[in-house]
Protein backbone atom coordinates (compact mmCIF):
# COMPACT_ATOMS: atom_id res chain seq x y z
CA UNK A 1 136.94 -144.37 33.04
CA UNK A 2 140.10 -144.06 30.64
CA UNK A 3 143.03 -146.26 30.81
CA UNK A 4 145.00 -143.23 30.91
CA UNK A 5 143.29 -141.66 34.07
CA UNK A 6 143.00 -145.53 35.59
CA UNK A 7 147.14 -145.61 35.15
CA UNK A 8 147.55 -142.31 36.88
CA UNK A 9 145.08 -143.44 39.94
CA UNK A 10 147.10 -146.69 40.36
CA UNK A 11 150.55 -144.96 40.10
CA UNK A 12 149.06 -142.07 42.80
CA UNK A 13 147.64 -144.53 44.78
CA UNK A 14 151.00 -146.41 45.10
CA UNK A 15 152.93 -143.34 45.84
CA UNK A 16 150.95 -142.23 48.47
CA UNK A 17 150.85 -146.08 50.25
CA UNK A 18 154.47 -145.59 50.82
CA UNK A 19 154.83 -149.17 51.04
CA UNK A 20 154.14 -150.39 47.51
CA UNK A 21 151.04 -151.90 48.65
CA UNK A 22 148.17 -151.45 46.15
CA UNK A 23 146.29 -149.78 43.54
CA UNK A 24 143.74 -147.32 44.78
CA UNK A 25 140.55 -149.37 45.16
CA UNK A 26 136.92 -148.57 44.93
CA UNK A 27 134.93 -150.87 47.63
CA UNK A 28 130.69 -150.94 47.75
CA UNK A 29 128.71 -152.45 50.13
CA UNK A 30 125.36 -150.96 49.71
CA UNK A 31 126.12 -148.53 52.79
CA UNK A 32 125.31 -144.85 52.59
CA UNK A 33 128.08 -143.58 50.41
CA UNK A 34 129.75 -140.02 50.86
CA UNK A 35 129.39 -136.95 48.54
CA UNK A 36 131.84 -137.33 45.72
CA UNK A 37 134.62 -134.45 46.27
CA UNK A 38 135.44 -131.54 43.32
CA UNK A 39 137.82 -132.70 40.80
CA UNK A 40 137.46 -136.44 41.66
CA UNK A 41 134.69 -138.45 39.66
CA UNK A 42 135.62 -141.67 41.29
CA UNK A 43 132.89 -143.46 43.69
CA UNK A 44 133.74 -143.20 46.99
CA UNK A 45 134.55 -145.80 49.61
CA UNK A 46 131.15 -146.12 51.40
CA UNK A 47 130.50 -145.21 55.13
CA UNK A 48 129.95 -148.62 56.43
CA UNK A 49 127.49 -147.08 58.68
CA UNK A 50 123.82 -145.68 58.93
CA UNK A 51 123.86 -141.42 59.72
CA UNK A 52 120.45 -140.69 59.50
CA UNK A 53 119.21 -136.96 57.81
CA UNK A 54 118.90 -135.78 61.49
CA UNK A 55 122.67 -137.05 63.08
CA UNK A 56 124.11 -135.60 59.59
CA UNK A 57 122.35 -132.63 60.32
CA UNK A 58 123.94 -132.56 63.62
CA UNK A 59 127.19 -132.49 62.51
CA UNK A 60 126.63 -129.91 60.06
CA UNK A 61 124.96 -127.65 63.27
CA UNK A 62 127.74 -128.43 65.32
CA UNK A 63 130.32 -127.09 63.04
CA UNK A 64 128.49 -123.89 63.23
CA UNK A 65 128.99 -123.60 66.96
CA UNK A 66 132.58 -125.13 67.21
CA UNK A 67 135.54 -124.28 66.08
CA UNK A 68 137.38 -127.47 63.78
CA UNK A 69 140.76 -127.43 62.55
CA UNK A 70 142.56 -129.98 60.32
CA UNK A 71 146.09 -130.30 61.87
CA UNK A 72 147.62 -131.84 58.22
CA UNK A 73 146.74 -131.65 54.55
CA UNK A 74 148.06 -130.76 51.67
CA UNK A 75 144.91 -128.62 49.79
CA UNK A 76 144.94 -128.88 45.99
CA UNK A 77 148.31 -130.22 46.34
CA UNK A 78 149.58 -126.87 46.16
CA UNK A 79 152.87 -128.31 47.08
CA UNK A 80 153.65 -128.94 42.89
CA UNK A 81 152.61 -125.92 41.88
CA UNK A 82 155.32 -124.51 39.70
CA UNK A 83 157.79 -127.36 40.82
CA UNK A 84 161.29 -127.30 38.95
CA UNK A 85 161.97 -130.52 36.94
CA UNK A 86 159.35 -132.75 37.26
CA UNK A 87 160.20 -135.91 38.50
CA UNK A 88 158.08 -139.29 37.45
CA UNK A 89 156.74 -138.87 41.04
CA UNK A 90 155.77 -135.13 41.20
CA UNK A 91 154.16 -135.44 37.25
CA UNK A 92 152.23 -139.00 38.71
CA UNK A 93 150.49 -136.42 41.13
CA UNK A 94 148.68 -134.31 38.45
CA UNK A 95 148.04 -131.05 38.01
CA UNK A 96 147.24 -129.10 41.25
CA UNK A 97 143.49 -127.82 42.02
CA UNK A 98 144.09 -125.03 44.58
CA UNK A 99 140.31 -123.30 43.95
CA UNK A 100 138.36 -126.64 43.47
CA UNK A 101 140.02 -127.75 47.28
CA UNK A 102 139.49 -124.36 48.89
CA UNK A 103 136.22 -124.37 47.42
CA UNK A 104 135.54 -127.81 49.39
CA UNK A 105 137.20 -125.89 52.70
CA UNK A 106 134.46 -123.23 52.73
CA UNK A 107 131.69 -125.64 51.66
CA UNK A 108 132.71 -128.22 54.70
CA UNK A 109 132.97 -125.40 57.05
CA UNK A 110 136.40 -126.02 58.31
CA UNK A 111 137.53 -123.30 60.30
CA UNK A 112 141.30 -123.73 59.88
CA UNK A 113 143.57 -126.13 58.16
CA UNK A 114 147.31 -126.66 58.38
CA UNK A 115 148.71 -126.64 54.48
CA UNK A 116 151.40 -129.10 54.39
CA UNK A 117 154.39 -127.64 51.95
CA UNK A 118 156.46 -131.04 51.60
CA UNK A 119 160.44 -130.94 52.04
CA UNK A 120 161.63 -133.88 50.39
CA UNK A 121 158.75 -134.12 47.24
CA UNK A 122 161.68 -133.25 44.82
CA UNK A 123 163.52 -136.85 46.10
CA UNK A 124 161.07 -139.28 46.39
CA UNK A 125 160.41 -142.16 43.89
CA UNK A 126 158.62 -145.39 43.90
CA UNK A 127 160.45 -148.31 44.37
CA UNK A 128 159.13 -152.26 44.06
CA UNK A 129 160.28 -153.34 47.42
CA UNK A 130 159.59 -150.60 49.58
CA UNK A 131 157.39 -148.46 48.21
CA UNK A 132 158.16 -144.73 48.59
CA UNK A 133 160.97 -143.39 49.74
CA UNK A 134 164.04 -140.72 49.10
CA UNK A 135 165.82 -141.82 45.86
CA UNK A 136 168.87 -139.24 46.69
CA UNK A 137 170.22 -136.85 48.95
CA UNK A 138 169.55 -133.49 48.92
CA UNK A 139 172.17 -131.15 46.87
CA UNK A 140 173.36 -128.08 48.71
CA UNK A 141 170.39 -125.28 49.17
CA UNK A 142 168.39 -127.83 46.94
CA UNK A 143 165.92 -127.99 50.24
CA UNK A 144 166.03 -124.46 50.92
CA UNK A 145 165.16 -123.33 47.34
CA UNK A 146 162.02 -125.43 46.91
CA UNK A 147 161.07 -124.44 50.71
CA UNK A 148 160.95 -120.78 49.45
CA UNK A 149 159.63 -121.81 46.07
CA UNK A 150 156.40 -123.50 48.34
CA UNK A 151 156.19 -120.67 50.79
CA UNK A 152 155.88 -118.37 47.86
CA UNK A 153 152.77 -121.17 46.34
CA UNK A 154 151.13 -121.18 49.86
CA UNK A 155 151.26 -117.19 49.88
CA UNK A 156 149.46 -116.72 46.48
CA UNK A 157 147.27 -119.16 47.49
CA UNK A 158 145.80 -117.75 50.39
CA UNK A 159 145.71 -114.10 48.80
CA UNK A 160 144.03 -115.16 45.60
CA UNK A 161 141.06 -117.49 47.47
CA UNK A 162 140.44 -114.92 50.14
CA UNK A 163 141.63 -117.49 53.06
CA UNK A 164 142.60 -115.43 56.43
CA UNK A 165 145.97 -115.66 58.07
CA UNK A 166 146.41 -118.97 61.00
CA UNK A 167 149.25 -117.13 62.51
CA UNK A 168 147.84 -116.97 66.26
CA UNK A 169 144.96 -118.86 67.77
CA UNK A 170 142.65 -116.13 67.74
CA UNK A 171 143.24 -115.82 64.01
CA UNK A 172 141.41 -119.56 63.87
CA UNK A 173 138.22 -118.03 66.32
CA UNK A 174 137.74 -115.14 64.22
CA UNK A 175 137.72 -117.28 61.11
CA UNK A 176 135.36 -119.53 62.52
CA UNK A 177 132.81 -116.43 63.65
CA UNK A 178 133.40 -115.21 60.17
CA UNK A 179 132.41 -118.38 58.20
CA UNK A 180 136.40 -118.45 57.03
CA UNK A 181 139.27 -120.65 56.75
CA UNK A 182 142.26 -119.61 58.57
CA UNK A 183 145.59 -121.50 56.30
CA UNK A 184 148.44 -122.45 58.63
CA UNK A 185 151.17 -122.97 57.29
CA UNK A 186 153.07 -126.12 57.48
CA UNK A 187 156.02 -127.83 56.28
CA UNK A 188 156.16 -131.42 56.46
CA UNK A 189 159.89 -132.54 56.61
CA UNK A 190 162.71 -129.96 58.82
CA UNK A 191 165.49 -130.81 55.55
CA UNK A 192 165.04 -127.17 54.60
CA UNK A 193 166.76 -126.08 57.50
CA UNK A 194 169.98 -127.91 57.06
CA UNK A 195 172.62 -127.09 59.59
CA UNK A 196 171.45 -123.08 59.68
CA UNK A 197 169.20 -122.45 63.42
CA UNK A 198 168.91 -118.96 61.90
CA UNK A 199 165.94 -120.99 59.52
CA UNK A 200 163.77 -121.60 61.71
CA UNK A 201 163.30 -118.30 62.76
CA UNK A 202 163.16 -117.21 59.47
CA UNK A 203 160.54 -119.67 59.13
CA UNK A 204 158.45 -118.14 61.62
CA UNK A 205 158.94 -114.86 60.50
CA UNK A 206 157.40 -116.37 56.79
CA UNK A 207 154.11 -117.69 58.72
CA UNK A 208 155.34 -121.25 59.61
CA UNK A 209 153.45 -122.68 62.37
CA UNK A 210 154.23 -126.03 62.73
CA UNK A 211 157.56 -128.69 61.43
CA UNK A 212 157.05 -132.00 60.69
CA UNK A 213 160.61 -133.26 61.95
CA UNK A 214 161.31 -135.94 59.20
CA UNK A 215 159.43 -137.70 56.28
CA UNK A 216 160.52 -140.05 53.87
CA UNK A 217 163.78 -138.98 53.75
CA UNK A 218 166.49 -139.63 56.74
CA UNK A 219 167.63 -135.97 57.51
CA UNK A 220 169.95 -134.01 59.65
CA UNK A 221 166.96 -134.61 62.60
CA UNK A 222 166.57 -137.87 63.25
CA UNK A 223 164.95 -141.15 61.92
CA UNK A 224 162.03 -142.56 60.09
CA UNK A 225 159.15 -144.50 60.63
CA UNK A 226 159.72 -146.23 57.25
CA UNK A 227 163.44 -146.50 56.81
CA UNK A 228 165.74 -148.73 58.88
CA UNK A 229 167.54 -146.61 61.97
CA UNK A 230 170.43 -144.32 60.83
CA UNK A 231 170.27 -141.56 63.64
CA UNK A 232 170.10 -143.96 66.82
CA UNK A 233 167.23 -141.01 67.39
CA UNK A 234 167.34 -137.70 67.49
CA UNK A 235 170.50 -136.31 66.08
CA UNK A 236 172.60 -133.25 68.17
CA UNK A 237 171.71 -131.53 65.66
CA UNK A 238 168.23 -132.14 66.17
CA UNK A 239 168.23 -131.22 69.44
CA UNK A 240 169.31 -127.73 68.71
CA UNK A 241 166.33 -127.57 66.19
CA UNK A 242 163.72 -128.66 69.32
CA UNK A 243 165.34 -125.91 71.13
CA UNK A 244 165.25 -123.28 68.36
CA UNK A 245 161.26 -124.44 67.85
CA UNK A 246 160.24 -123.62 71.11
CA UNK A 247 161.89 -120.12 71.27
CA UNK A 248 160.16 -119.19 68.15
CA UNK A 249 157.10 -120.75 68.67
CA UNK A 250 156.83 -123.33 65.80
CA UNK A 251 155.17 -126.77 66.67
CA UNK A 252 156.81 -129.86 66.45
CA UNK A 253 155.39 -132.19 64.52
CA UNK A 254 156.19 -136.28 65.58
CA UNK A 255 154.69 -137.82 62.15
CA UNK A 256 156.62 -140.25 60.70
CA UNK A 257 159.20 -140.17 63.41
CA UNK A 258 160.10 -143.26 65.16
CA UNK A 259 159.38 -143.86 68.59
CA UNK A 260 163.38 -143.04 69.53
CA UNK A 261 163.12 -140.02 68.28
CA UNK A 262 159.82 -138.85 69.89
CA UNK A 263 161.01 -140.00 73.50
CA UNK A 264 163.98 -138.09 72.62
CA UNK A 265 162.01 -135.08 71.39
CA UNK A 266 159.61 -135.19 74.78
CA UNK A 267 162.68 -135.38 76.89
CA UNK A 268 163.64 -131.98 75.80
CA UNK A 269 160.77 -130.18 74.37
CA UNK A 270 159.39 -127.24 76.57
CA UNK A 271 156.41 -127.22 74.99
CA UNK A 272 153.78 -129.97 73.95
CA UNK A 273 153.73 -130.96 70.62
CA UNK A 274 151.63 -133.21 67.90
CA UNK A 275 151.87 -136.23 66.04
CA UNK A 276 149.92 -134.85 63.04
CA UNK A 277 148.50 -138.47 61.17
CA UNK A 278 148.83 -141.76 62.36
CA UNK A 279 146.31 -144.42 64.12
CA UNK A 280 147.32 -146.99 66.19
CA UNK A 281 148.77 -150.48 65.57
CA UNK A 282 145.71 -153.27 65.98
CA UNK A 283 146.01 -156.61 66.42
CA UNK A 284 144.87 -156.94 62.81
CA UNK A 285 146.98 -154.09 61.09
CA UNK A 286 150.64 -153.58 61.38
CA UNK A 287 152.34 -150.76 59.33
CA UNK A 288 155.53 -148.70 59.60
CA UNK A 289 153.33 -145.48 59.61
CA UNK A 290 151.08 -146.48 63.26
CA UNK A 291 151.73 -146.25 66.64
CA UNK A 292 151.58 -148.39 69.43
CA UNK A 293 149.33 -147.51 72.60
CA UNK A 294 152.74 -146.63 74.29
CA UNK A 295 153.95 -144.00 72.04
CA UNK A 296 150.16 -142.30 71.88
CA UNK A 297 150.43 -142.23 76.09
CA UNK A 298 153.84 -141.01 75.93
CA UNK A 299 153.18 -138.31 73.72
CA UNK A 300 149.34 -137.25 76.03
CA UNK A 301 151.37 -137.32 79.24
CA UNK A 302 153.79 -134.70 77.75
CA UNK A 303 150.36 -132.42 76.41
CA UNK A 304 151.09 -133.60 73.20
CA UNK A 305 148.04 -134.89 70.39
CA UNK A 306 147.84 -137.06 68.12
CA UNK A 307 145.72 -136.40 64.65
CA UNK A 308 143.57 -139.33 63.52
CA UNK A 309 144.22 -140.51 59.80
CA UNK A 310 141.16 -141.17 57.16
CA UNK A 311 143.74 -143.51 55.25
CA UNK A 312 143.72 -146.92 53.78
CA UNK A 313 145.84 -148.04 56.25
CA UNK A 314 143.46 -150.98 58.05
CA UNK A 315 140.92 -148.91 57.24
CA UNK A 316 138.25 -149.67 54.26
CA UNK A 317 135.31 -147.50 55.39
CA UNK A 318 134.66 -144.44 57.09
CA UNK A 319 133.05 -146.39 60.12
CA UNK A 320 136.23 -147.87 60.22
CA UNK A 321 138.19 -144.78 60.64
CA UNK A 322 135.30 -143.43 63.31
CA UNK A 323 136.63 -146.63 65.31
CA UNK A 324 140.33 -145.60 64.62
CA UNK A 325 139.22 -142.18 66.31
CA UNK A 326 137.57 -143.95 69.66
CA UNK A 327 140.80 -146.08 70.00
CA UNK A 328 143.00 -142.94 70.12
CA UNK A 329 140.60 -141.54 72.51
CA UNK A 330 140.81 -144.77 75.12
CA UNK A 331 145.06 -144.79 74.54
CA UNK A 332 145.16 -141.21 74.89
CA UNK A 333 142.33 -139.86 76.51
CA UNK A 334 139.70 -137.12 74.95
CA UNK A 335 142.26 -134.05 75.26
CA UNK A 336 144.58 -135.62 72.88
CA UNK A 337 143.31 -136.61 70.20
CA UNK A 338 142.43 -134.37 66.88
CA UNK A 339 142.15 -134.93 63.42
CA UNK A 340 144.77 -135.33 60.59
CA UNK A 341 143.07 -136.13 56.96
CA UNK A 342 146.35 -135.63 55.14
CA UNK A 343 143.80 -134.26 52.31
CA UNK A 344 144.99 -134.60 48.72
CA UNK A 345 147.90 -136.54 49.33
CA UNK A 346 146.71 -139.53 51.23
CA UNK A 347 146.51 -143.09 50.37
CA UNK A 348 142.78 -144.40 49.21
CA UNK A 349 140.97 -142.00 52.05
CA UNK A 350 138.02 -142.55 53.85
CA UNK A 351 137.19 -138.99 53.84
CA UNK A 352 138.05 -137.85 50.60
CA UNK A 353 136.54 -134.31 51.00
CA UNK A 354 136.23 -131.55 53.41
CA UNK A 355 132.16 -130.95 52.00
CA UNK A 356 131.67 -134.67 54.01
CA UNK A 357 134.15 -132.66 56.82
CA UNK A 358 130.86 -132.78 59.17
CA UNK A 359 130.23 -136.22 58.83
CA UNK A 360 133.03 -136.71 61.42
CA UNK A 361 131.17 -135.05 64.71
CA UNK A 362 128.05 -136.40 63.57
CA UNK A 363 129.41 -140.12 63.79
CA UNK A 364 131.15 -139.45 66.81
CA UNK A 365 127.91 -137.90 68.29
CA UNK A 366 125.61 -140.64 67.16
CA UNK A 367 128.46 -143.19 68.97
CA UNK A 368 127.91 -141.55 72.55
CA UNK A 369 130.25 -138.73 72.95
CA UNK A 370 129.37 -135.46 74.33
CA UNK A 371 129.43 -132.20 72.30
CA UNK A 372 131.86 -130.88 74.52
CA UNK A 373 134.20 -133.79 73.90
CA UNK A 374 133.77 -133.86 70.30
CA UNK A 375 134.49 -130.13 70.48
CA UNK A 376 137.76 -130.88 71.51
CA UNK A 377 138.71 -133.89 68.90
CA UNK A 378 137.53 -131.40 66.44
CA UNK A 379 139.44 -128.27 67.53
CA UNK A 380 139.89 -127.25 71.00
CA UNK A 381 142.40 -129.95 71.68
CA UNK A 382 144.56 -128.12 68.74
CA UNK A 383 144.01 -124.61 69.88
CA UNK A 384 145.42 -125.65 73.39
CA UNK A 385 148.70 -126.85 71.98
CA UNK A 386 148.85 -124.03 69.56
CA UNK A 387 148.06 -121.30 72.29
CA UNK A 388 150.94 -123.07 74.11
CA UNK A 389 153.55 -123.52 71.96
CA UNK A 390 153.25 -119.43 71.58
């Protein structure tokens, strides 16, 4: 592989660990390895366990009959497309692939996907010590400009690939009985809406379905997983923007937000809402990023799911991340948990590729849970909060 392409995978690698961690690795064990994804001629990370041609085809079968929805990703990384003075972050990312990722959608059967625009991408660096973070505040309208500049990305996007609108839950079915992705949109990080409530209906009215609160910069919400406490929570501000959310109908999104600010956010909310990506915090793995058995109950006994994460984070193989997925379920219990890949923008994944998307409900098939259960880890669990958050 070229130096040049080697750098570039290193620097990526360490942006997306958030925590200046390390390079993005390649690890073989002789396992079954996954398909290699479009656009990515690296080896991937093998399973680290045995699917036989039968339990894959399983999981291929079952996506035929079940709906499955990715609650967070960032396809293509459509997110840079056309991005306004490239920063050494945004250029370390590369070019973005929109048709090569949609492509993998349709081939993986994924029925819907939430496609993560990201708030604060135009702030963050790397730094030694910490890893990423915001390098700077946001200038006035700075937020709101590259929010519309995104939204404008997302829109071509889904015109020119022929994906169908996510804007109500029976736009996900009828994608599903149609062989189509339904695109949600997204936006990970509420900084666009600065001090204005009249954004987030605007928002809605522009196709947003779901907020991610904060990210990896400390806004006007509340704080971060990642950063020390600034907020002591959720700010008043905040508060108003919960409220505002569950008028319009926009989900609230609890990635990246401490656990102050989610027992703030429950406290209020009228409506249940997700933590998008995350695992929990093992006896083996701590990391800003995961979440203690606690904060995954707290979040279930409000209706509330949390999205499994394929990342590096204490995980090394995609056996590893199945087991990530069965510890949710025994914190939370089966009707909260869903799936999260953070595609195209995580760090060193252990699903790099929605055409190995099935491999998911076949593992957790072959490891003893029921269709219907897996139906709702896959899907249902997201349609419920979606249908009530309308």
């Amino acid at each position: 592989m070229p130096v040049e392409v080697l750098t570039r995978r290193e620097t990526l690698a360490r942006l997306l660990a958030g925590a200046g961690a390390a390079a993005l690795g390649i690890r073989s064990s002789g396992a079954q390895s996954v398909s290699a994804p479009v656009g990515d001629g690296a080896q991937l990370t093998d399973l680290g366990m045995n699917l036989s041609a039968e339990q894959r085809a399983a999981g291929v079968a079952f996506l035929k009959r079940h709906t499955s929805v990715d609650i967070h990703c960032h396809p293509g990384r459509f997110f840079l497309k056309h991005v306004m003075d490239p920063t050494p972050t945004t250029r370390a990312f590369g070019e973005p692939f929109e048709a090569a990722a949609i492509a993998d959608l349709n081939a993986g059967n994924v029925s819907a996907a939430l496609f993560s625009a990201v708030a604060d991408m135009r702030l963050l660096e790397m730094t030694p010590a910490q890893g990423l973070r915001a390098g700077r505040d946001f200038q006035p309208g700075e937020a709101y400009a590259d929010y519309r500049r995104q939204l404008a990305e997302f829109k071509t996007l889904a015109a020119s690939h022929g994906l169908t609108s996510g804007l109500k839950p029976g736009d996900l079915l009828a994608a599903h009985a149609q062989h189509k992705t339904a695109a949600i949109f997204a936006v990970e990080g509420g900084d666009f809406i600065e001090d204005d409530l009249d954004r987030v209906h605007e928002a809605f009215h522009d196709g947003v379905r779901a907020i991610t609160l904060v990210h990896y910069h400390i806004n006007q919400i509340g704080d971060i997983q990642s950063e020390a406490p600034l907020r002591n929570g959720l700010t008043t501000l905040g508060k108003s923007i919960v409220a505002e959310m569950n008028k319009t109908g926009i989900m609230i999104d609890l990635a990246h937000a401490t656990f102050d600010v989610t027992k703030d956010v429950l406290g209020i909310s009228s409506k249940p809402v997700m933590v998008s990506h995350t695992n929990l915090l093992t006896p083996t793995t701590s990391h800003p990023r995961l979440i203690s058995r606690e904060h995954a109950k707290l979040v279930a006994a409000a209706g509330g799911i949390i999205g499994s994460w394929p990342s590096g984070v204490g995980q090394t193989t995609f056996a590893d991340y199945v087991d990530s997925i069965l510890r949710l379920i025994d914190a939370a219990q089966i009707d909260h948990v869903a799936i999260g890949t953070d595609m195209d923008a995580n760090f060193k994944p252990v699903l790099r590729s929605y055409r190995d998307w099935s491999l998911i409900p076949a593992a957790l098939l072959t490891r003893g849970l029921r269709d219907e259960d897996v139906a709702k880890v896959m899907g249902a669990n997201f349609l419920r909060v979606f249908k009530a958050n309308q």
